[in-house]
Protein backbone atom coordinates (compact mmCIF):
# COMPACT_ATOMS: atom_id res chain seq x y z
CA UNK A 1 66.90 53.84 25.18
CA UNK A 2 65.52 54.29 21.83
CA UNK A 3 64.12 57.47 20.03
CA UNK A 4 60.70 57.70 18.15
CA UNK A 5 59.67 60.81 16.52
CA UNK A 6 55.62 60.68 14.96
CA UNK A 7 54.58 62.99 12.21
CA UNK A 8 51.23 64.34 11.87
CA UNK A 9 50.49 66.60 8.78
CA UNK A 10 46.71 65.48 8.63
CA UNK A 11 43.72 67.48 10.27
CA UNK A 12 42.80 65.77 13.20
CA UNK A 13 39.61 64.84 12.63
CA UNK A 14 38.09 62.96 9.49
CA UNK A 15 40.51 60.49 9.10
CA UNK A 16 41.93 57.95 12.00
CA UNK A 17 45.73 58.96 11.24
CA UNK A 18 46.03 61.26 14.94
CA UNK A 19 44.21 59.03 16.62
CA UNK A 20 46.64 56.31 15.40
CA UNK A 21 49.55 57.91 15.80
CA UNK A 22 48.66 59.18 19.30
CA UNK A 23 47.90 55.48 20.18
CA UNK A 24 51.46 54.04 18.60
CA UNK A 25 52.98 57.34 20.46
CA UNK A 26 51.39 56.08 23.91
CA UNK A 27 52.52 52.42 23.16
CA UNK A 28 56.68 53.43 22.44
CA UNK A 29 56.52 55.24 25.93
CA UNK A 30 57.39 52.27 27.27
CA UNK A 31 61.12 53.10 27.87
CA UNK A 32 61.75 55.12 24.26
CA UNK A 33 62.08 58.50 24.28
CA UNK A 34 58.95 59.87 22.13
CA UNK A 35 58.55 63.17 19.72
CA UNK A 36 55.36 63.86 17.81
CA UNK A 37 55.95 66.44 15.32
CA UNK A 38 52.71 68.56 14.00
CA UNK A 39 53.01 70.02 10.64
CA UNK A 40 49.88 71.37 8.37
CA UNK A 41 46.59 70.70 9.54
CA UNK A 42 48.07 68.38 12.44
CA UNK A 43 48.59 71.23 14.67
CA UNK A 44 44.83 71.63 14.58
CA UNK A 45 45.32 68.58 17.30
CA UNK A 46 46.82 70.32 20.49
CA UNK A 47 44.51 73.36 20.49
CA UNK A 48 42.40 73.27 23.56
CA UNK A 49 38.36 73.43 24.45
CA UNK A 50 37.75 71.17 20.55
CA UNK A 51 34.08 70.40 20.41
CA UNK A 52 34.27 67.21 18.06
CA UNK A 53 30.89 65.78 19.41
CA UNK A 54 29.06 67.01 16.31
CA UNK A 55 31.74 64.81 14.63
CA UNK A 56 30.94 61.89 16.75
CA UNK A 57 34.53 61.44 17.85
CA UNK A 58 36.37 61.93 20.61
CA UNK A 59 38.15 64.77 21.57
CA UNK A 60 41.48 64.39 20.25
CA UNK A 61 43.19 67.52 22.75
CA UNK A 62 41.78 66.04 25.55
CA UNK A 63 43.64 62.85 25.21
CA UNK A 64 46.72 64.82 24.53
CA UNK A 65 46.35 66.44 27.99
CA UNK A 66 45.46 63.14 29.84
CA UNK A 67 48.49 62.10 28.50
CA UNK A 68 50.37 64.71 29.54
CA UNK A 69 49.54 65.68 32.94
C-alpha cells in the first residue's frame, strides 16, 4: 500500500485547484492510503452548510461529506 498526502492552500472556490485535488484524492483511494492537508484559505473547504450557488459551482463540502460517509 502506498501513501498520498494532497495539499490545499487555495480558497476553495474561484479557482479549480480543490476541486482537482479532491478528484485526484478520490482516484488514489483505490488501495493507497490518502491525506489531504488544508492550509490557508483551503480550510475554507470542509466548513459545512457553503452556499456556492451564487458562484455557479458546486458545493465543494458537500462532496467532502459524500465522500466521507
Amino acid at each position: 500500500m502506498k501513501s498520498v498526502i494532497y495539499l490545499l492552500d487555495d480558497a476553495p472556490y474561484g479557482s479549480g485547484k480543490a476541486y482537482g485535488l479532491l478528484d485526484a484524492a478520490v482516484l488514489s483511494l483505490s488501495g493507497d492510503k490518502v491525506t489531504v492537508g488544508l492550509d490557508g484559505g483551503g480550510k475554507y473547504l470542509v466548513l459545512a452548510y457553503q452556499d456556492s450557488e451564487v458562484l455557479g459551482m458546486p458545493n465543494l463540502s458537500d462532496i467532502i461529506y459524500a465522500y466521507t460517509r
